[in-house]
C-alpha atoms as a PDB file:
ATOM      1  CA  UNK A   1      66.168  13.676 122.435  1.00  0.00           C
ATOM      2  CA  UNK A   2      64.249  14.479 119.017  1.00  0.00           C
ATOM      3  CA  UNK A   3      60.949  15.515 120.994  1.00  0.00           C
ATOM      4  CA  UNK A   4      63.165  18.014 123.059  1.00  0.00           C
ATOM      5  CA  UNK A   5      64.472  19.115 119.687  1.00  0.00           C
ATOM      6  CA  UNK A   6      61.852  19.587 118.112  1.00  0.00           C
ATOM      7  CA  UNK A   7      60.269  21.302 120.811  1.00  0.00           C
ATOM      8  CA  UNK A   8      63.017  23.766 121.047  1.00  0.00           C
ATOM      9  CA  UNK A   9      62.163  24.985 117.272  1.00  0.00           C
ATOM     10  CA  UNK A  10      58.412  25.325 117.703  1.00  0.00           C
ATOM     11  CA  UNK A  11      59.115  27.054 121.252  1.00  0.00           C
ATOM     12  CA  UNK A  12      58.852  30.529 119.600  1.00  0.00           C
ATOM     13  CA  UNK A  13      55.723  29.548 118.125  1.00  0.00           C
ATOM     14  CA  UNK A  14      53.771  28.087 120.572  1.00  0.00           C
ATOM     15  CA  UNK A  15      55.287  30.901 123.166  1.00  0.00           C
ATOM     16  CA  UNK A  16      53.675  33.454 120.756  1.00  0.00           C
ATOM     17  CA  UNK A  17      50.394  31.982 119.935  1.00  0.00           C
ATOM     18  CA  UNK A  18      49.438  29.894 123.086  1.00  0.00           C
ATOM     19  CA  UNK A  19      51.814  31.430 126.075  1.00  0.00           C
ATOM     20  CA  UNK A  20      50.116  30.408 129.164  1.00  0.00           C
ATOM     21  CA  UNK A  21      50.083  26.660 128.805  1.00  0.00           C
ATOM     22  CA  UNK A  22      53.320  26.864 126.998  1.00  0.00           C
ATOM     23  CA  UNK A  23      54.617  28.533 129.873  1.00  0.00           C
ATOM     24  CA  UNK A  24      53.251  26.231 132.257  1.00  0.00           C
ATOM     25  CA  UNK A  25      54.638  23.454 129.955  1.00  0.00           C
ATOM     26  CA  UNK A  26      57.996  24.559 130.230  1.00  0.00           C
ATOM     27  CA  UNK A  27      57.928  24.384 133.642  1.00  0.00           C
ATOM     28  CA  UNK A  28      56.645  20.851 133.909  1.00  0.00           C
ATOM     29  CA  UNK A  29      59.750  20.326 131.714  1.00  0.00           C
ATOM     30  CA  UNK A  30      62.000  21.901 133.596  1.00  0.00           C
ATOM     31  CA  UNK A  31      65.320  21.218 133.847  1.00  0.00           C
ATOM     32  CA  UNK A  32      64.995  19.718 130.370  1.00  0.00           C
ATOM     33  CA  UNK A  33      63.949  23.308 129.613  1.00  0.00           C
ATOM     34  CA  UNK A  34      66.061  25.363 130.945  1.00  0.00           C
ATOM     35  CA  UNK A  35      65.468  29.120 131.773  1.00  0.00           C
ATOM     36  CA  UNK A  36      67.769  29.902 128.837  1.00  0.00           C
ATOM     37  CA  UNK A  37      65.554  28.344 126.662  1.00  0.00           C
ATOM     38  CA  UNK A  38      62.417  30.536 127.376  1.00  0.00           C
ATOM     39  CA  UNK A  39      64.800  33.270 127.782  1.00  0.00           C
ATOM     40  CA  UNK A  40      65.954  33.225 123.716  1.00  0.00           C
ATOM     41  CA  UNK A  41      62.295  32.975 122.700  1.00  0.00           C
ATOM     42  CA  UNK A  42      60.823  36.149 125.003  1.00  0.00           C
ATOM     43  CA  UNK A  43      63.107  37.295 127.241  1.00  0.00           C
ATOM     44  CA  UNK A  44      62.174  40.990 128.345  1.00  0.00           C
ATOM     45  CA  UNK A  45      62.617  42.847 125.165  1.00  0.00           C
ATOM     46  CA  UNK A  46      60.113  45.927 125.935  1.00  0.00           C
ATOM     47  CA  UNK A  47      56.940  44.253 124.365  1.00  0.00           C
ATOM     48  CA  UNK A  48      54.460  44.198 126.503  1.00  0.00           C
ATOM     49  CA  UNK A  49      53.027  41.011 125.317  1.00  0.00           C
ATOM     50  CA  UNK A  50      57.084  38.882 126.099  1.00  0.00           C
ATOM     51  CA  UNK A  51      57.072  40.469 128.997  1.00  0.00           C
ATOM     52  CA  UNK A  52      53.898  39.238 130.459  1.00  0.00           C
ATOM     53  CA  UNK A  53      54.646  36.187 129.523  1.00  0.00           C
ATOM     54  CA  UNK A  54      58.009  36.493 130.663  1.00  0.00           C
ATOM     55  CA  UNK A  55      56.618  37.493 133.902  1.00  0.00           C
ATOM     56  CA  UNK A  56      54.555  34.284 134.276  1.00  0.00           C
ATOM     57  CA  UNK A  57      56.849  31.968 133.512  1.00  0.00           C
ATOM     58  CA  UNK A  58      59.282  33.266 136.111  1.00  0.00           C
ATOM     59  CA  UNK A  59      56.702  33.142 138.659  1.00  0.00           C
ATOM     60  CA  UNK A  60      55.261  29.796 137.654  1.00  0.00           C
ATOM     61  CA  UNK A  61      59.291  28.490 138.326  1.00  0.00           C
ATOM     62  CA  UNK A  62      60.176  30.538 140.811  1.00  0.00           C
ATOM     63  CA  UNK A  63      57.091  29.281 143.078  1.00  0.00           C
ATOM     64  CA  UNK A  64      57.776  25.966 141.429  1.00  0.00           C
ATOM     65  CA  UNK A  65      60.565  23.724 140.600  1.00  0.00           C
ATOM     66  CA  UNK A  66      62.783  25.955 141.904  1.00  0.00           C
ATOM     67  CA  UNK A  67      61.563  27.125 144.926  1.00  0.00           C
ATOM     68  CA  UNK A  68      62.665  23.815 147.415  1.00  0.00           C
ATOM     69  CA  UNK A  69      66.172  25.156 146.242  1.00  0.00           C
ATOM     70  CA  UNK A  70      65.597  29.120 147.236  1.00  0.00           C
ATOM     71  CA  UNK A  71      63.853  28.314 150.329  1.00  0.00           C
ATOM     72  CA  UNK A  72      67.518  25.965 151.417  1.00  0.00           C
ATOM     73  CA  UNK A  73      69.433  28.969 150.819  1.00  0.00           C
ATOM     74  CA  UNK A  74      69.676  29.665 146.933  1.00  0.00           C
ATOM     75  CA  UNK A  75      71.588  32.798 146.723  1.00  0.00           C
ATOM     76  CA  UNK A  76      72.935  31.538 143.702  1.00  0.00           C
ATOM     77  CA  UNK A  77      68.894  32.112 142.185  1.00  0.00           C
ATOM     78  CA  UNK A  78      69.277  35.759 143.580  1.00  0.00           C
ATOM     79  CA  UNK A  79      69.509  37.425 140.598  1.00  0.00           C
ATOM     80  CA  UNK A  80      66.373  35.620 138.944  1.00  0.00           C
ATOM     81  CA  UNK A  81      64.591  36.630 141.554  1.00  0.00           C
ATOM     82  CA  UNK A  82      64.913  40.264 141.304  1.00  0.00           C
ATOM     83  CA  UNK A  83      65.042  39.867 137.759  1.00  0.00           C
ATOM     84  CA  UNK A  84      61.386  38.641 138.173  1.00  0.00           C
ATOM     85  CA  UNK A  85      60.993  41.594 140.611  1.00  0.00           C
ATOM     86  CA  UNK A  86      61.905  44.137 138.160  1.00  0.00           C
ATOM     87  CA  UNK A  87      60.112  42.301 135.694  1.00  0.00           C
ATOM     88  CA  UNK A  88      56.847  43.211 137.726  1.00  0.00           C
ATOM     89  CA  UNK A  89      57.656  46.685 138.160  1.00  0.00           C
ATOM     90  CA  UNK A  90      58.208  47.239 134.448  1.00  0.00           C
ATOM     91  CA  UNK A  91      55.167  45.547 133.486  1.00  0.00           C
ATOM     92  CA  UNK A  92      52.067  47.981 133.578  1.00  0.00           C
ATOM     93  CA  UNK A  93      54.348  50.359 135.435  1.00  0.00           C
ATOM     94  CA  UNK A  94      52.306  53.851 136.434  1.00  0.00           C
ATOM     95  CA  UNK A  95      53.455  57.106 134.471  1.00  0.00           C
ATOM     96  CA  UNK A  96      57.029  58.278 135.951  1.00  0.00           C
ATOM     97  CA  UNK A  97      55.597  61.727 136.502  1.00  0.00           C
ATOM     98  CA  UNK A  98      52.741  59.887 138.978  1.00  0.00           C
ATOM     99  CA  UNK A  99      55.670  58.798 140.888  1.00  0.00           C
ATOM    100  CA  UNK A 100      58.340  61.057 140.708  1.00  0.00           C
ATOM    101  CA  UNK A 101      58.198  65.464 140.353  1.00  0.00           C
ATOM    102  CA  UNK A 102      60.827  67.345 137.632  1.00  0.00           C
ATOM    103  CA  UNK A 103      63.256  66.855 140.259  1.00  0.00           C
ATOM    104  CA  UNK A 104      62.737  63.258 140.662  1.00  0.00           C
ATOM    105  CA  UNK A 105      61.882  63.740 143.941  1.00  0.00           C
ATOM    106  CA  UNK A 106      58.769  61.413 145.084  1.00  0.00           C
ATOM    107  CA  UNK A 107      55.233  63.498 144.220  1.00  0.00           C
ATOM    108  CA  UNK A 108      53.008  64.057 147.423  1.00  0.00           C
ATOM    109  CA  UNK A 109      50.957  60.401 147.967  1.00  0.00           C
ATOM    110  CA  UNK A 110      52.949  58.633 145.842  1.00  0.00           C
ATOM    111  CA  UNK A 111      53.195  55.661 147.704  1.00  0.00           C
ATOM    112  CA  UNK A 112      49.302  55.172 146.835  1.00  0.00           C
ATOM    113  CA  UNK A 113      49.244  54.939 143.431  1.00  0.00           C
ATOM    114  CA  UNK A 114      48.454  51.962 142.170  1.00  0.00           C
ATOM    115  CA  UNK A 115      50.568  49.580 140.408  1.00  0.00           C
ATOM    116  CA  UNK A 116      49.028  46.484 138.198  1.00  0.00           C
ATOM    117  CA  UNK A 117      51.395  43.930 140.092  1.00  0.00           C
ATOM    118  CA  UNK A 118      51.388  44.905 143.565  1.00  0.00           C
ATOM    119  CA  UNK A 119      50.341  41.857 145.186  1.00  0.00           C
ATOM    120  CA  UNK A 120      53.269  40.046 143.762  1.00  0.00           C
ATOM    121  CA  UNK A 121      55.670  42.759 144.451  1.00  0.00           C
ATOM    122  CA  UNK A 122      54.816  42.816 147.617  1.00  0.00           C
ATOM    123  CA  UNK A 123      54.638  38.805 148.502  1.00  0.00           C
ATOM    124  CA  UNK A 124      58.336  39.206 146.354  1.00  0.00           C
ATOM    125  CA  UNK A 125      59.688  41.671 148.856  1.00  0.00           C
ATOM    126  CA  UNK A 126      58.006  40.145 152.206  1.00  0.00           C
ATOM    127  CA  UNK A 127      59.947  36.424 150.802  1.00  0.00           C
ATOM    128  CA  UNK A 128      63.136  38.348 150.202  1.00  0.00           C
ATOM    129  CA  UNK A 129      63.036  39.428 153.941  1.00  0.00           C
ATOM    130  CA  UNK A 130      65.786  38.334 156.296  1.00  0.00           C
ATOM    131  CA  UNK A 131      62.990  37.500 158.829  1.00  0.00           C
ATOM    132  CA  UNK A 132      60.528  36.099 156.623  1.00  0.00           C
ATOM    133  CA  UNK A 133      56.982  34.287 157.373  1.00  0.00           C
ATOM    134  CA  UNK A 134      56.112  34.195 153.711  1.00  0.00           C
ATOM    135  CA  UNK A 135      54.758  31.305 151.798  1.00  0.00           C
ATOM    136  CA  UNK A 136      57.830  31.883 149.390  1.00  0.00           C
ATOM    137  CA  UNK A 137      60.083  32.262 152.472  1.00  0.00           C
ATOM    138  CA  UNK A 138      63.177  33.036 150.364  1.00  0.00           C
ATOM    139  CA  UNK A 139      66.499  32.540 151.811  1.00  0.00           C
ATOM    140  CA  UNK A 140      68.833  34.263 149.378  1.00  0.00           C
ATOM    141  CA  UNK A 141      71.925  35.334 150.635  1.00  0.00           C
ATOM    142  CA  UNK A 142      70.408  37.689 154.039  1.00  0.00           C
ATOM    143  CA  UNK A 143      70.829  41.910 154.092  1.00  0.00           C
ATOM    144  CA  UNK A 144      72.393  41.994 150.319  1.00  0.00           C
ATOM    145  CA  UNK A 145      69.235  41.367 148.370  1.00  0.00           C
ATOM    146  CA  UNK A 146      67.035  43.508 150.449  1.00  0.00           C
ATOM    147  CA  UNK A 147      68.837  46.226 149.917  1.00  0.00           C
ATOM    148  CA  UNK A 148      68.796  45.734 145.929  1.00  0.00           C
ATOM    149  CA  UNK A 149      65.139  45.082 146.376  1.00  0.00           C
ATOM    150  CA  UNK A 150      65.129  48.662 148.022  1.00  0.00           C
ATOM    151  CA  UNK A 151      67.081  50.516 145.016  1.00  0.00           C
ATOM    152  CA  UNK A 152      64.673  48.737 142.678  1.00  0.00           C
ATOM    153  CA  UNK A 153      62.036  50.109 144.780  1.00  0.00           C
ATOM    154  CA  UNK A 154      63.176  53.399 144.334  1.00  0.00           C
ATOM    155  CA  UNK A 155      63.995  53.290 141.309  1.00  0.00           C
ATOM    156  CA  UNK A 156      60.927  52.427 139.976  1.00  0.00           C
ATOM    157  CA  UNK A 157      59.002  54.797 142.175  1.00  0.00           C
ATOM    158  CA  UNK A 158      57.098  51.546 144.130  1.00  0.00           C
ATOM    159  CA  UNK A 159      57.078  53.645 147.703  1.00  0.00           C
ATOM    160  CA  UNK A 160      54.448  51.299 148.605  1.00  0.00           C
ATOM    161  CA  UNK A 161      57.387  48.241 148.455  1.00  0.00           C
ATOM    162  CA  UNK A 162      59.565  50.876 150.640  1.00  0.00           C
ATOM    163  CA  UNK A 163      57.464  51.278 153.781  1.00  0.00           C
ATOM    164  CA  UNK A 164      57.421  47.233 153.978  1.00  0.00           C
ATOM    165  CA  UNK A 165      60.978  46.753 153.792  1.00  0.00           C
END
């Protein structure tokens, strides 16, 4: 009990100064850590430096502790999961007028710009797949979250994450 307490008030801290192994620490620790816990300390808050870290600890639990639950049908993690896609195409996102004309039509080759996540986008939206032969093989509620993967897609301007779904 006092470790976890004291833990919790140096979280911040350590989150700041040494992310990455707090991150994967936090995982290890999970569900004595909860996501809630991370969340408070750097949830997505539009600096770039939270939401990188942000982004890895999602991914670290997502494709860890969590994912024997997804992969048995955890619709109820849905909405993590697409909060960690949007996550991704926030982060290093390409300029809006790359993507998108005065209109906000999509710009001529737009689907080939390049995006700084794009690998993980794209293993996101082959796992969220009805039909899926991922390695993260998602099974998270069927037709519903592929079509809010879509209107993220499009959203965002990823046209590369459209031609896949």
């Amino acid at each position: 009990g006092s470790f976890l307490s004291l833990m919790y008030r140096v979280l911040p801290q350590l989150l700041e100064l040494v992310p990455s192994p707090t991150v994967s620490f936090c995982v290890q620790m999970y569900p004595y850590v909860q996501l809630r816990n991370v969340q408070r300390c750097i949830g997505p808050n539009g600096s770039t430096p939270n939401l990188k870290t942000y982004i890895e600890y999602l991914g670290q639990l997502i494709t860890g502790p969590i994912k024997d639950h997804l992969a048995r049908g955890g619709s109820k993690y849905a909405a993590l999961v697409l909060h960690w896609f949007e996550s991704n195409l926030i982060d290093g996102a390409p300029s809006r007028s790359a993507l998108f004309d005065a209109n906000s039509q999509p710009v001529r080759n737009a689907h080939l710009v390049s995006w700084e996540h794009r690998d993980t986008l794209v293993t996101i939206i082959t796992a969220c797949l009805p039909v899926s032969n991922s390695r993260l093989a998602l099974d998270l509620g069927g037709l519903e979250i592929t079509y809010q993967v879509q209107a993220l897609c499009w959203t965002y301007g990823f046209f590369a994450g459209l031609s896949i779904l």
